[in-house]
Protein backbone atom coordinates (compact mmCIF):
# COMPACT_ATOMS: atom_id res chain seq x y z
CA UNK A 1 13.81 4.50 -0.23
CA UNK A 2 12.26 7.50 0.89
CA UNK A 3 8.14 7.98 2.14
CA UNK A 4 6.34 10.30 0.16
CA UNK A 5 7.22 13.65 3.20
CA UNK A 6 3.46 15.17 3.14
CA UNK A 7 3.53 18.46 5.04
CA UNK A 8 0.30 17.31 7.52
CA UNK A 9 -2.11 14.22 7.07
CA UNK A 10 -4.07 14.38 4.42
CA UNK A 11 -8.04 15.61 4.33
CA UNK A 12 -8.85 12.32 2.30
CA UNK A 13 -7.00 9.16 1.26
CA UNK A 14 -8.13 6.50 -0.94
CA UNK A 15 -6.58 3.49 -1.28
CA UNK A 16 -7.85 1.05 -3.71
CA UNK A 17 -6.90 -2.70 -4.57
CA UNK A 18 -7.67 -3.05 -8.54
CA UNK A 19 -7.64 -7.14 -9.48
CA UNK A 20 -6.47 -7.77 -12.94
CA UNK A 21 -9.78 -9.80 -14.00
CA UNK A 22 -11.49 -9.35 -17.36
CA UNK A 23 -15.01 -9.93 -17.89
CA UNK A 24 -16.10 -10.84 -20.96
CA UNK A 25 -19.87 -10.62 -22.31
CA UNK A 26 -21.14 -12.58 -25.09
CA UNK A 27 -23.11 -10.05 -27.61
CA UNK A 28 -25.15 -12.95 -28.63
CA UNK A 29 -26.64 -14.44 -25.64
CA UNK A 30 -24.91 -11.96 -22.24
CA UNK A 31 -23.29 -14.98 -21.10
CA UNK A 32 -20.49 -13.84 -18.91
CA UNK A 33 -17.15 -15.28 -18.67
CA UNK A 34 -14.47 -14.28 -16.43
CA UNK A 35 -10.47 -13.86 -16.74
CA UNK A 36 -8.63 -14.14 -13.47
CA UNK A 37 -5.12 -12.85 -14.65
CA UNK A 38 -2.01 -11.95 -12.22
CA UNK A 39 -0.82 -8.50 -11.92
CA UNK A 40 -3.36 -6.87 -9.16
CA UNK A 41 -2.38 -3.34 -7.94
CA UNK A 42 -3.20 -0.76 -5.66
CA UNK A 43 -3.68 2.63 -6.49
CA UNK A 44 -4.13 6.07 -4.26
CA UNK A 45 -5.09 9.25 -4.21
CA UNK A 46 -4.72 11.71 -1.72
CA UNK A 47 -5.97 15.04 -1.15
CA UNK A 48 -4.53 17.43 1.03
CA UNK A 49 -6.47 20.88 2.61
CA UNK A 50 -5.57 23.99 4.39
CA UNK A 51 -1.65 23.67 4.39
CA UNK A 52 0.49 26.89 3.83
CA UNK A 53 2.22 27.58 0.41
CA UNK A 54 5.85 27.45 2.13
CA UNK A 55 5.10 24.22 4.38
CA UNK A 56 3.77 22.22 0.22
CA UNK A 57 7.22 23.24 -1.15
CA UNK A 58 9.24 20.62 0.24
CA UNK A 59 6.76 18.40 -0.79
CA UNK A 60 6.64 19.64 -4.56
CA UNK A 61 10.14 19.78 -4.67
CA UNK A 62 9.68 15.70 -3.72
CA UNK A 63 7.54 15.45 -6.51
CA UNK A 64 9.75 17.40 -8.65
CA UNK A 65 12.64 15.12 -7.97
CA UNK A 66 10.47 12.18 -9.33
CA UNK A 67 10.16 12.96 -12.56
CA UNK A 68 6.81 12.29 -13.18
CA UNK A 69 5.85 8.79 -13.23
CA UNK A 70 10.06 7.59 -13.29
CA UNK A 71 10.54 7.98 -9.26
CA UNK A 72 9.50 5.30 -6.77
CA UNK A 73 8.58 6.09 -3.02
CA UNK A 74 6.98 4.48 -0.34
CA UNK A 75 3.53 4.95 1.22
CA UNK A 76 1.07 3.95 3.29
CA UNK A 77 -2.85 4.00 3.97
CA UNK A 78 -3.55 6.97 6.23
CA UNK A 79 -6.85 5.22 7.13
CA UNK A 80 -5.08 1.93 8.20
CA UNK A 81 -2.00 3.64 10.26
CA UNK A 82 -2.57 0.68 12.81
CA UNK A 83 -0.23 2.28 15.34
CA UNK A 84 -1.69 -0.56 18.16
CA UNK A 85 0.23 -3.27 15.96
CA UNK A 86 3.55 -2.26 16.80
CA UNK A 87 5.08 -5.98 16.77
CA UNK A 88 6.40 -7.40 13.18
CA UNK A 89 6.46 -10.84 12.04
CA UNK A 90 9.23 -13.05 10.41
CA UNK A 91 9.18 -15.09 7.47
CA UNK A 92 10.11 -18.65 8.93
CA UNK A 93 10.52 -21.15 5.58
CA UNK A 94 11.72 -20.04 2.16
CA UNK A 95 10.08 -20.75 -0.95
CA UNK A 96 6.61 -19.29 0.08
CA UNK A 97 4.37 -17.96 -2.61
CA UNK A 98 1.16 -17.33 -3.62
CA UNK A 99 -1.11 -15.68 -1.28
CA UNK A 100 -0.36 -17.52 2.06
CA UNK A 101 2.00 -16.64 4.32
CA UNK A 102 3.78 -18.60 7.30
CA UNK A 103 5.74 -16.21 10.03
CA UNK A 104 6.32 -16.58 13.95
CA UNK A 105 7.27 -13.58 16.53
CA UNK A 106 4.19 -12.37 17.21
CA UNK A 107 2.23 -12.06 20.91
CA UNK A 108 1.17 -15.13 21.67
CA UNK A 109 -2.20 -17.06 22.11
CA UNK A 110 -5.05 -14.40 20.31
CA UNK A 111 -5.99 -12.54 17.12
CA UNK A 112 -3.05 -10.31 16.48
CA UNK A 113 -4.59 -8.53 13.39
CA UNK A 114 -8.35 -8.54 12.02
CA UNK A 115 -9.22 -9.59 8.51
CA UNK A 116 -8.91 -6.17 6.92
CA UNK A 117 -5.75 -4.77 8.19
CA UNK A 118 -2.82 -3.92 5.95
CA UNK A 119 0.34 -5.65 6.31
CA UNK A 120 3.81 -4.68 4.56
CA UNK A 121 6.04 -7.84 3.56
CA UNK A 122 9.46 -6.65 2.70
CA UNK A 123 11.59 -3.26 3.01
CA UNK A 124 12.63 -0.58 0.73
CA UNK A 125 12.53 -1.09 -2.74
CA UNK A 126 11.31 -4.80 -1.82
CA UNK A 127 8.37 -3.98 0.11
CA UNK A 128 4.85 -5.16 -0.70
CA UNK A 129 1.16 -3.86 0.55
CA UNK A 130 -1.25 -6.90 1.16
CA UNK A 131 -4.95 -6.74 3.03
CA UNK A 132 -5.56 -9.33 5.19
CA UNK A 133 -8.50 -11.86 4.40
CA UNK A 134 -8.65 -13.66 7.02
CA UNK A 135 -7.68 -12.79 11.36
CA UNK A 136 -4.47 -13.43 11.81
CA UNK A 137 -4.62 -16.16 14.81
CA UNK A 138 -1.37 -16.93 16.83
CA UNK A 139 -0.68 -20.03 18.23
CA UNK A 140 1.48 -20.42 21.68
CA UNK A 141 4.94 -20.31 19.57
CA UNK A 142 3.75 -16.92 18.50
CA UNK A 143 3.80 -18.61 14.77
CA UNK A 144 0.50 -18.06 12.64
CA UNK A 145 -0.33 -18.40 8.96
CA UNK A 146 -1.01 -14.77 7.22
CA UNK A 147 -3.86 -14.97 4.08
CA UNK A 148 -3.57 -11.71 1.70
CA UNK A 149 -4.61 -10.60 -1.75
CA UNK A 150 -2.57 -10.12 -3.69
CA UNK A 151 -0.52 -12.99 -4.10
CA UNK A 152 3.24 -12.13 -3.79
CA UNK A 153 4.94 -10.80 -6.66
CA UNK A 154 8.50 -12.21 -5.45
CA UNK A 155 9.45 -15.22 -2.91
CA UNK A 156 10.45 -13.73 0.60
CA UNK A 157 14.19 -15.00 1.96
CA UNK A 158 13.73 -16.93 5.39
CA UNK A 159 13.65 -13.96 8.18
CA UNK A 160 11.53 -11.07 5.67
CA UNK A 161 10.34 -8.76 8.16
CA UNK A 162 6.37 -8.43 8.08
CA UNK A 163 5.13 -5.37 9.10
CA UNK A 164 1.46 -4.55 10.85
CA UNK A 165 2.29 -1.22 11.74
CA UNK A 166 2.01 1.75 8.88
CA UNK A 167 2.36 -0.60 6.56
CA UNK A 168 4.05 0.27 2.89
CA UNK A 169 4.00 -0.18 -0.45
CA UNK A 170 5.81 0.72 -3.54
CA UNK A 171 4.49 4.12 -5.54
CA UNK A 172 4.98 6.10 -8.46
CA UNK A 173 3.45 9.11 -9.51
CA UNK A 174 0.21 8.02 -11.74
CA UNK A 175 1.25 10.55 -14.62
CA UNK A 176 3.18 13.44 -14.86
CA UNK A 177 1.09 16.34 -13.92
CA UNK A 178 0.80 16.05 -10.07
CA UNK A 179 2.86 19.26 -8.46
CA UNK A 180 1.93 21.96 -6.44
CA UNK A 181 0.68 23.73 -9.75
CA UNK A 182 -2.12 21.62 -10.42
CA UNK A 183 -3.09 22.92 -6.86
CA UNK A 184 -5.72 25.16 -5.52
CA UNK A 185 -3.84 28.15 -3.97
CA UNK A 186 -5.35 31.37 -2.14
CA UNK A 187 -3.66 33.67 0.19
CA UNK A 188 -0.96 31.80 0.71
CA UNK A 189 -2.30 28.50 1.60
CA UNK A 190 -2.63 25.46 -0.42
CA UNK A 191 -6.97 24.77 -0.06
CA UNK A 192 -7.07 21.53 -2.32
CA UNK A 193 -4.16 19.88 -3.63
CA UNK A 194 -4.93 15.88 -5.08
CA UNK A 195 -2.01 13.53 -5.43
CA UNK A 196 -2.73 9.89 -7.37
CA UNK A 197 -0.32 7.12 -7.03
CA UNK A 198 0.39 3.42 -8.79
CA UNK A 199 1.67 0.63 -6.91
CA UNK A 200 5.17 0.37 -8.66
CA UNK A 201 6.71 -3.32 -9.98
């Protein structure tokens, strides 16, 4: 599965985690009441500034091949690239689920990655973006247990590669209107072009 090929990094990215809760306020009294349902996603948008007309085609023809909202790619946070984290985890026991997550091959003895910091569980078609909630602490086996929201959508297989560095998820298009056309173009060179994405599952 291919990463969405933008021409330079982007002026602005926005990544957003969007919980599938439900709040519910009574018209009689505005007591609250609160739905905590499965199905959290993330969604981005990025915008991308001062990149020449020819250098955006390759990218639109990307786009193009998607079909709108039908074509899955892979992408990542450009905020979070966490190119220091260039180790990767392994799943060590099936049957793991929910939002807890036990791995070993990491550096040993310290905080490998901080509450906050993206991780990628899976590859390809497979792969999963999670946030960290907690500091990932390794023992002196180089095991540690990861916490993430969201919970995992599918069990990892024993040996799942967990990745800290530019970690990925699973994108489509957010509707069908998102080529170079809808673009700001002068003199050649693309000056505002905004791409919006949906976690894909």
């Amino acid at each position: 599965m291919e990463h969405i090929p933008l021409p330079k990094p982007p002026k602005r990215c926005v990544f957003r985690l969007i919980p599938n809760s439900h709040l519910h306020v009574s018209k009689t009294n505005n007591a609250t009441e609160v739905y905590d349902l499965e199905g959290a996603y993330w969604e981005f948008e990025i915008e991308l500034a001062n990149v020449s007309e020819s250098d955006a085609l390759a990218l639109d023809a990307f786009l193009a091949k998607c079909r709108g909202s039908v074509g899955k790619f892979l992408c990542y946070d450009y905020r979070f690239l966490q190119d220091e984290l260039d180790s990767f985890a392994r799943v060590v026991e099936p049957y793991q689920d929910g939002n807890v997550l036990n791995v070993s091959g990491l550096p040993v003895n310290g905080v490998y990655a901080k509450a906050g910091n993206r991780i990628q569980i899976g590859v390809g078609e497979n792969a999963e973006l999670k946030v960290l909630t907690a500091d990932a602490v390794v023992d002196s086996h180089g095991a540690c247990t990861l916490e993430f929201e969201s919970p995992m959508r599918q069990i990892p297989a024993s040996n799942t590669p967990v990745y800290f560095k530019r970690p990925a998820g699973v994108f489509r298009l957010l509707d069908n209107k998102q080529g170079l056309a809808e673009a700001q173009v002068k003199n050649g060179f693309v000056t505002a072009w905004k791409i919006k994405g949906r976690e894909a599952f």
